[in-house]
Protein backbone atom coordinates (compact mmCIF):
# COMPACT_ATOMS: atom_id res chain seq x y z
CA UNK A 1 0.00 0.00 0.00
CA UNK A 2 1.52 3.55 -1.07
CA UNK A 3 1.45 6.30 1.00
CA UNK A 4 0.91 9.82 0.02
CA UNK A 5 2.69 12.11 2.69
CA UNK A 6 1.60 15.42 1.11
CA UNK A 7 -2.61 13.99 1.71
CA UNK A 8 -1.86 12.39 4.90
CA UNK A 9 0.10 15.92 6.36
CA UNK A 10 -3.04 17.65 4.92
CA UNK A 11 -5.78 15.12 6.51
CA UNK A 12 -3.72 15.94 10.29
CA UNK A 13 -3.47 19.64 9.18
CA UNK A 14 -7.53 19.99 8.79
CA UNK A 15 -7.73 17.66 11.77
CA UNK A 16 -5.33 19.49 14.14
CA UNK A 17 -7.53 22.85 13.33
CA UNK A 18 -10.55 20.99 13.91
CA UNK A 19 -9.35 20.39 17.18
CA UNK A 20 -8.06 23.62 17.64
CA UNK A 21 -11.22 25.19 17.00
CA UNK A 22 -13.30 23.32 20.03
CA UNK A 23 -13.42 24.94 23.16
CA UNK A 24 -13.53 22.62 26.08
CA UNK A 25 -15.58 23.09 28.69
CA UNK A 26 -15.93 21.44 32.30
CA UNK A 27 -17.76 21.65 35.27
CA UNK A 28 -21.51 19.78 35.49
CA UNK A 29 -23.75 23.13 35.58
CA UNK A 30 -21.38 24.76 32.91
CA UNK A 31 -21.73 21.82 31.18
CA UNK A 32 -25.08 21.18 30.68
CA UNK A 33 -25.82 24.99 30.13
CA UNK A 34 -23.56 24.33 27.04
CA UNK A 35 -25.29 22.11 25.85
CA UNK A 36 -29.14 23.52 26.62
CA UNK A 37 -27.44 27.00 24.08
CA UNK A 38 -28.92 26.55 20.85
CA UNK A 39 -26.11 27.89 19.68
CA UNK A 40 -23.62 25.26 20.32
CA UNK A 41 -22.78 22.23 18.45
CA UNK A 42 -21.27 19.10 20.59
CA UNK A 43 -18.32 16.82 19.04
CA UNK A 44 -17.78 14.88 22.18
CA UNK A 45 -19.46 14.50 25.71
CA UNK A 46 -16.63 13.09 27.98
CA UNK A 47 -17.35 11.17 31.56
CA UNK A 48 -15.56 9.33 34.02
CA UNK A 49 -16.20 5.91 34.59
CA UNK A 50 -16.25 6.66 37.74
CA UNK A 51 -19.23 8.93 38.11
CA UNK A 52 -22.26 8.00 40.72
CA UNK A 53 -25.39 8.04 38.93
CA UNK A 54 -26.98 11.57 39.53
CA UNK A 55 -30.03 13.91 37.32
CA UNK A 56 -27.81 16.08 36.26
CA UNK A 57 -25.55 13.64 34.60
CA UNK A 58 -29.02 11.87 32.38
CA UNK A 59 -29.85 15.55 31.54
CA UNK A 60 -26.54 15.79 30.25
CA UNK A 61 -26.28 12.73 28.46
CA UNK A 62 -30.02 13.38 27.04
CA UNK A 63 -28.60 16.79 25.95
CA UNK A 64 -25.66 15.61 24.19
CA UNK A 65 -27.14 13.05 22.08
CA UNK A 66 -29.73 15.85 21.21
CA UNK A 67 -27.18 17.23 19.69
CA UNK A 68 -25.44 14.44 18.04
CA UNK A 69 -22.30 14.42 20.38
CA UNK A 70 -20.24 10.98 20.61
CA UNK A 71 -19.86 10.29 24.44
CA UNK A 72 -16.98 9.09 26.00
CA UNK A 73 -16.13 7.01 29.24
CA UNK A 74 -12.91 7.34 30.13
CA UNK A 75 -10.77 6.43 33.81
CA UNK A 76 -9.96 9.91 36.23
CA UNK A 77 -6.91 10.61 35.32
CA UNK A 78 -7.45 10.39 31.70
CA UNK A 79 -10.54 12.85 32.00
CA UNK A 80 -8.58 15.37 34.37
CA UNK A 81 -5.63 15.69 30.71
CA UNK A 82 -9.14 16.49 28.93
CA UNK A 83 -10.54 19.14 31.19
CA UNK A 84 -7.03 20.32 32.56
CA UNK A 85 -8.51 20.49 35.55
CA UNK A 86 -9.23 17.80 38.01
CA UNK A 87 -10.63 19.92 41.12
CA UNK A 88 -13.24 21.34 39.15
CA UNK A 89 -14.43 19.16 36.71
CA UNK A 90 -16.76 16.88 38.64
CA UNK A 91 -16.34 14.20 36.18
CA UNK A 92 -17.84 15.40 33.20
CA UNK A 93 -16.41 17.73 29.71
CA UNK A 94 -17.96 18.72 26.65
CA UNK A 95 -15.45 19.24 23.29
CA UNK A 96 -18.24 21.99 21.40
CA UNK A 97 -18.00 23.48 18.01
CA UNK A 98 -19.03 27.00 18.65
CA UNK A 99 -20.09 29.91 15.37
CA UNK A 100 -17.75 32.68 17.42
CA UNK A 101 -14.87 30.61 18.62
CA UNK A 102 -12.35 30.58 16.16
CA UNK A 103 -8.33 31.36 15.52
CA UNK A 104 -7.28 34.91 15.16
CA UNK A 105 -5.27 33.94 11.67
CA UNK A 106 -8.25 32.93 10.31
CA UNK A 107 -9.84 36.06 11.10
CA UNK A 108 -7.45 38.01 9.45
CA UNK A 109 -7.93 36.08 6.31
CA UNK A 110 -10.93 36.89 5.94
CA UNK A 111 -11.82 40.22 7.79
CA UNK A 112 -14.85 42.43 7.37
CA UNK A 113 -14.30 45.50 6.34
CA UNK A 114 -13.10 47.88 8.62
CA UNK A 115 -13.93 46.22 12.35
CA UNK A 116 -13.11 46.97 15.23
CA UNK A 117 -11.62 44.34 18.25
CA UNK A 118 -11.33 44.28 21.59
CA UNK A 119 -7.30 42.62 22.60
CA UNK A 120 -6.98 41.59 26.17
CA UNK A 121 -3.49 41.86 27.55
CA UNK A 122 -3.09 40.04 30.83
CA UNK A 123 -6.76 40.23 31.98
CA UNK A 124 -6.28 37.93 34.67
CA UNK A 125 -9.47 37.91 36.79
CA UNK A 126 -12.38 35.19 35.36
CA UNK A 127 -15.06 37.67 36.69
CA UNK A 128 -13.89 40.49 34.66
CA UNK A 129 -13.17 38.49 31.97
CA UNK A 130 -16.80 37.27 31.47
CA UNK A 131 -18.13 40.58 32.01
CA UNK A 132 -15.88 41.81 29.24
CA UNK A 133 -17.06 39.37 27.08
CA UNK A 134 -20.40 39.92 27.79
CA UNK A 135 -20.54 43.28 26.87
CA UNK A 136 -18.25 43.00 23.33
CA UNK A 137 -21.50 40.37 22.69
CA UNK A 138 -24.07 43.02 23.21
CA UNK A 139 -22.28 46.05 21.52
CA UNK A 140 -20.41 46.67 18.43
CA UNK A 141 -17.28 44.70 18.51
CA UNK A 142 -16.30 42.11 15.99
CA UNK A 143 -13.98 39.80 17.81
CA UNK A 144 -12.55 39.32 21.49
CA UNK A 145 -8.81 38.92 21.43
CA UNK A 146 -7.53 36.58 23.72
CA UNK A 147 -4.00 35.31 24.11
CA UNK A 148 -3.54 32.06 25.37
CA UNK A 149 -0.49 33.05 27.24
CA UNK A 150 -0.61 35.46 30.42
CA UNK A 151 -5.08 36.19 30.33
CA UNK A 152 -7.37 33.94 32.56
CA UNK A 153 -8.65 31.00 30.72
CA UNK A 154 -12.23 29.97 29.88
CA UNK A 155 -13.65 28.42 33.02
CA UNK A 156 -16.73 27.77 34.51
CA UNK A 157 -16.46 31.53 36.48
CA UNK A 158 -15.92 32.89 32.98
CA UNK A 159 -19.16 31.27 31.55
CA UNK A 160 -21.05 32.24 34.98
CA UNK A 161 -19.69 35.86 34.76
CA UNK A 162 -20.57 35.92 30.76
CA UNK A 163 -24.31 35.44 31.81
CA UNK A 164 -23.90 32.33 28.85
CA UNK A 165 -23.36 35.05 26.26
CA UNK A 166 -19.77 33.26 25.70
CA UNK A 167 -21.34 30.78 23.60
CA UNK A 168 -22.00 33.23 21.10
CA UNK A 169 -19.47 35.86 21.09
CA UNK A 170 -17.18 36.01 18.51
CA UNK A 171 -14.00 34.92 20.41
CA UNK A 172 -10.66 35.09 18.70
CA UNK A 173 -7.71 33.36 19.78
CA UNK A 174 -3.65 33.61 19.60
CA UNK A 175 -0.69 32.25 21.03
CA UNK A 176 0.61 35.67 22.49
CA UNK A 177 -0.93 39.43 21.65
CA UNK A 178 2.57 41.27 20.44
CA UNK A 179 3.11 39.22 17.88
CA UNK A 180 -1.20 39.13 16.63
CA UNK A 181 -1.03 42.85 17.09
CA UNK A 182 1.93 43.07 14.28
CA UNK A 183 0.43 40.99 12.23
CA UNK A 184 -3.01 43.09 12.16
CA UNK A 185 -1.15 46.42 11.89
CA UNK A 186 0.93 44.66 8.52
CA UNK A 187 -2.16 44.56 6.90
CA UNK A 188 -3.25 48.08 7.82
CA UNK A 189 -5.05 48.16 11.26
CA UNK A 190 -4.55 50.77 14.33
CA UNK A 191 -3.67 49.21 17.39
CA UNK A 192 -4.98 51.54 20.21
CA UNK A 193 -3.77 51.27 23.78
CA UNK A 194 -5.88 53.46 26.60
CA UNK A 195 -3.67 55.95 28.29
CA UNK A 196 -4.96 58.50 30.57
CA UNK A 197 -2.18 60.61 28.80
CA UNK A 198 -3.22 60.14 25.50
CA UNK A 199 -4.20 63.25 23.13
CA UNK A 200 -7.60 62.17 21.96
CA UNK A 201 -10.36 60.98 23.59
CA UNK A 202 -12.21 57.50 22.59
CA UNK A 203 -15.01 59.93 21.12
CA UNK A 204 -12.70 62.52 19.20
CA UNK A 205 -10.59 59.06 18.27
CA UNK A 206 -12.22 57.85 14.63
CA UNK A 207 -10.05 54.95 13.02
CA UNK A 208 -10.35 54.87 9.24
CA UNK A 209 -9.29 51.42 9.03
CA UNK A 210 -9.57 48.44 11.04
CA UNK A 211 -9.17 49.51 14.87
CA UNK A 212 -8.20 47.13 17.87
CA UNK A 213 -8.51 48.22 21.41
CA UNK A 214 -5.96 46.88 23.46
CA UNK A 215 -6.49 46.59 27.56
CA UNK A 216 -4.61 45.81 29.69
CA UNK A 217 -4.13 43.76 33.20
CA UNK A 218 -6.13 45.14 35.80
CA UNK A 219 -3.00 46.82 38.23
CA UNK A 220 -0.01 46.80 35.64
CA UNK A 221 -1.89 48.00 32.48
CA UNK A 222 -1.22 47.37 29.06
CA UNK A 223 2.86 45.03 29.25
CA UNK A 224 5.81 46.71 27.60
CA UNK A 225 6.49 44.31 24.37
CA UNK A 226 2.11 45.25 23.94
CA UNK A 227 2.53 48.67 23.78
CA UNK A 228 5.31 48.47 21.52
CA UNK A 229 2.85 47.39 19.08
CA UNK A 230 0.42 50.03 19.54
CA UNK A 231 0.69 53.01 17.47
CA UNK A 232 -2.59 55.15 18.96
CA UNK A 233 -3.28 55.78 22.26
CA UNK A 234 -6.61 57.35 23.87
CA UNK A 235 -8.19 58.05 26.91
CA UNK A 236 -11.50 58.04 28.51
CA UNK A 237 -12.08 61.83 30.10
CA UNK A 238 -12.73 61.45 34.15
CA UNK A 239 -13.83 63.45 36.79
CA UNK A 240 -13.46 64.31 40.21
CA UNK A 241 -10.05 63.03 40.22
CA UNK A 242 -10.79 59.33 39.03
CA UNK A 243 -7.75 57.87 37.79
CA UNK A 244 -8.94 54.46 36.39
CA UNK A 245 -11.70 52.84 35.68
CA UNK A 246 -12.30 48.93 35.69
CA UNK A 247 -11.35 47.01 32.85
CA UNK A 248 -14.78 45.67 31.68
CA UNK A 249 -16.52 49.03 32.37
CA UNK A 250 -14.25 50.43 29.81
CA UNK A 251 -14.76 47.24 27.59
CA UNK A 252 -18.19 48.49 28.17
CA UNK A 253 -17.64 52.13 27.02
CA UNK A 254 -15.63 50.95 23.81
CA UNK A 255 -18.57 48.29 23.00
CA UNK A 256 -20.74 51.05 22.64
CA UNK A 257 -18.95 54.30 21.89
């Protein structure tokens, strides 16, 4: 039997983006509120063997093969290298396929015209995360930048905090921001930090061109090797001697500017 290395390296390339393009989520409530969203698609509902019979796991198995999922049994340990986290899981994780969720390079080959993107830099807190989230959902943001290196990761607090809007926001995700950031402003976008010492304000600010809004960690700001890449900066006006404002209340005021 031949083997063709060029269509076998092509079958694991689609594959490997396949699986790069689930989110995996864990938890039993987060879990089954997945899968209740009509918006999410299931590839695989995974359980330990080990799980005492409860409700809440038959409403999740019901759920799942609603929706078509393959379910999976699988010893403790094996299921705690699925969910990545063994404290929280409670035994049960859910691979879904979700219409936001997606890889930040294939944004960019394909972007709408002029949009506009929020880039998290080191948010580290779940609850502001979610919130953050939440509100790029509601307003008039294209994608949610989130590195996978130094920002919190999506959790069951994220989800809570999201108020289940995650499952539908358009969530974009890279390795590490400097380097997405350069890659955006190559093919012609502003990268904007917020700097209470910046010129314009967010209203006065109008970006011609593609526009991402970079924030950053909730005590350090926006990191050094970040700002580098950001060639605008603007600032919310305050009063009464308010220096900052928190990080998904200004997520907030960029959402709907």
């Amino acid at each position: 039997m031949s083997h063709h290395p060029e269509g076998d390296s092509q079958a694991y390339r689609e594959k490997k983006r396949f699986y790069d393009s689930l989110l995996t989520v864990y938890g039993r409530k987060p879990v089954l509120e997945a899968l209740s969203d009509p918006n999410t698609r299931c590839h695989r509902l995974h359980l330990a063997d080990s799980n005492k019979s409860a409700g809440i796991l038959e409403d999740i198995i019901r759920a799942a093969k609603a929706k078509g999922a393959e379910i999976c049994y699988h010893g403790r340990a094996e299921l705690s290298r699925i969910s990545k986290n063994v404290r929280q899981d409670q035994g049960v994780a859910a691979d879904l396929v979700l219409p936001g969720y997606q890889h930040f390079e294939e944004f960019l080959a394909r972007p709408p015209a002029r949009y506009t993107l929020l880039a998290l830099d080191g948010i580290s807190n779940p609850q502001n995360l979610g919130m953050i989230i939440r509100s790029a959902c509601a307003g008039n943001i294209d994608g949610i930048l989130v590195p996978r290196k130094g920002s919190a990761q999506i959790d069951p607090l994220v989800i809570k905090a999201s108020a289940g809007t995650l499952f539908r926001a358009p969530i974009l995700r890279c390795e590490q921001l400097a380097p997405a950031l350069a890659q955006a402003r190559e093919q012609g976008a502003d990268a904007c930090a917020l700097s209470s010492h910046a010129k314009y304000t967010l209203k006065d600010y109008q970006p011609s061109e593609a526009c991402i809004y970079v924030l950053g960690n909730e005590t350090e700001g926006v990191s050094k090797d970040v700002l580098a890449q950001c060639n605008q900066r603007v600032r919310i006006p305050m009063n009464n001697g308010v220096e900052s404002l928190n990080v998904a209340v200004t997520a907030a005021l960029i959402a709907f500017r």
